[in-house]
C-alpha atoms as a PDB file:
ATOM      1  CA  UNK A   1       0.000   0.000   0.000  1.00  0.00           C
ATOM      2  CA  UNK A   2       3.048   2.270   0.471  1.00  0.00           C
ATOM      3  CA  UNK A   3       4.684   2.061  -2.777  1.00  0.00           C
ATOM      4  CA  UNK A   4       0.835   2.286  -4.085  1.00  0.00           C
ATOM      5  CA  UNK A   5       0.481   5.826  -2.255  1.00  0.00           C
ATOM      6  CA  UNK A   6       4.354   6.754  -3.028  1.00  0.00           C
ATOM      7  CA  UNK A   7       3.341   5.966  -7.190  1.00  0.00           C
ATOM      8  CA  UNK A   8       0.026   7.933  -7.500  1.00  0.00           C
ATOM      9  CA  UNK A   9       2.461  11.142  -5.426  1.00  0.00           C
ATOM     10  CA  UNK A  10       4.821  10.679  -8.101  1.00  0.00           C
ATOM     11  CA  UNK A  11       2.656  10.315 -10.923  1.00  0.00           C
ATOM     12  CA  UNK A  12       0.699  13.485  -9.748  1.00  0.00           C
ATOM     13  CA  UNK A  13       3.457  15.529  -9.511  1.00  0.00           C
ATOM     14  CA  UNK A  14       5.045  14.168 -12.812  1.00  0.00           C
ATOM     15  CA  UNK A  15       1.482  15.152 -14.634  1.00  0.00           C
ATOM     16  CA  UNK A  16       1.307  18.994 -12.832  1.00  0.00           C
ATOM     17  CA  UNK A  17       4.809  19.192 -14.146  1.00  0.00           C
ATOM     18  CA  UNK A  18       3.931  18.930 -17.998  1.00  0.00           C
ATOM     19  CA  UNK A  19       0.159  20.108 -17.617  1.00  0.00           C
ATOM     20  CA  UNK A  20       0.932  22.561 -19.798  1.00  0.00           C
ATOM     21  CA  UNK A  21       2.624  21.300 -22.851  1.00  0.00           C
ATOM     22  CA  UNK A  22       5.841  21.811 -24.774  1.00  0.00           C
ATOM     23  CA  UNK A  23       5.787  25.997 -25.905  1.00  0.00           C
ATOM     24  CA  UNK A  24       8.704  27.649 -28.303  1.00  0.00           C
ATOM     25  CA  UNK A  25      10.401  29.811 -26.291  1.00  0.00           C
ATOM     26  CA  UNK A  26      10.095  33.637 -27.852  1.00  0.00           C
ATOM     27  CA  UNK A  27      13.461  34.916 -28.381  1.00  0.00           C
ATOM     28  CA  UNK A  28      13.283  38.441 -28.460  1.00  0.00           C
ATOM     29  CA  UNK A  29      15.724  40.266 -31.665  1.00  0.00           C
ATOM     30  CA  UNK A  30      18.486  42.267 -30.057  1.00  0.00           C
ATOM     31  CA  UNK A  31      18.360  46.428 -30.942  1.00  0.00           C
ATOM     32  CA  UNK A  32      22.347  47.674 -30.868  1.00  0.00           C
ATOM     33  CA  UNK A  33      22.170  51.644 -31.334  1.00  0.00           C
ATOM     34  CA  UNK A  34      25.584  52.672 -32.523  1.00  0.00           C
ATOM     35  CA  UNK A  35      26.777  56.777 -31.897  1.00  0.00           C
ATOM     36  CA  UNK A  36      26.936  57.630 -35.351  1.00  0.00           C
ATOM     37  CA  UNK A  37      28.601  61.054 -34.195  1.00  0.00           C
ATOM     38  CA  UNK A  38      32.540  62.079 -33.070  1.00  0.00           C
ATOM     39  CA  UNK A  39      33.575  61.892 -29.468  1.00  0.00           C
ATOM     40  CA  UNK A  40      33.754  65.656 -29.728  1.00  0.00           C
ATOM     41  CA  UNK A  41      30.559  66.299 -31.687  1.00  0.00           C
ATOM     42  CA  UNK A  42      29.267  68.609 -28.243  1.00  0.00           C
ATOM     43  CA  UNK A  43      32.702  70.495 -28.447  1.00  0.00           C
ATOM     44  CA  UNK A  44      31.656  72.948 -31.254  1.00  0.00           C
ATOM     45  CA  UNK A  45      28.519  75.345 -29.968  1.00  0.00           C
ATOM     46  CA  UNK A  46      30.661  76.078 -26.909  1.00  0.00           C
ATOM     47  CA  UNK A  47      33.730  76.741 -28.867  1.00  0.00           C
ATOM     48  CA  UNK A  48      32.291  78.838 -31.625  1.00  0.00           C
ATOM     49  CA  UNK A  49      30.806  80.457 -28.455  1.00  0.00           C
ATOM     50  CA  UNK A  50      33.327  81.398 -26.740  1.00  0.00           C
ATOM     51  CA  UNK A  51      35.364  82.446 -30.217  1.00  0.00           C
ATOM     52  CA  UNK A  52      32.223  85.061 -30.635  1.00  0.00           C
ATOM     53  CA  UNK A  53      32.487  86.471 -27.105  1.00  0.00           C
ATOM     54  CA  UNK A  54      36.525  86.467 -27.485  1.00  0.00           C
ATOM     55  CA  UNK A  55      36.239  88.478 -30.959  1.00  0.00           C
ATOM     56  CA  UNK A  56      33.764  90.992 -29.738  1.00  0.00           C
ATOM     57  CA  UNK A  57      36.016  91.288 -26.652  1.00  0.00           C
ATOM     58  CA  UNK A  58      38.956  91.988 -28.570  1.00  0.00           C
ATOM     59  CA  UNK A  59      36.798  94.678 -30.883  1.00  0.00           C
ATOM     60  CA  UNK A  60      35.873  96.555 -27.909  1.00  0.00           C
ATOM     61  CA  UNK A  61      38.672  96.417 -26.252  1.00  0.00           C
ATOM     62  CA  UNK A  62      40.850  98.000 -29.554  1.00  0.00           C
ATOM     63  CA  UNK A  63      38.113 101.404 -29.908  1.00  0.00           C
END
């Protein structure tokens, strides 16, 4: 009677194991966004800025 009631444990749990079928997995594509730009592409607004400022500096400071 024990191995009866040790079988139909076994066999339960075997059959809530698989209950719900074999399902492809869903492999999900991978998205790689390259920098298209320079390392220094942020450098130039500052640095025509401050090329502005030091030319209109150097104009008043010459009348």
């Amino acid at each position: 009677m024990k191995k009866f009631v040790l079988a139909a444990a076994l066999a339960a749990a075997a059959s809530t194991a698989v209950a719900g079928g074999y399902e492809e997995p869903v492999v999900e594509p991978v998205i790689i966004e390259e920098d298209t730009g320079s390392s220094g592409g942020g450098l130039w607004v500052p640095l025509l800025i401050f090329v502005i400022i030091a030319g209109a500096a150097a104009a008043a400071a010459s009348n």
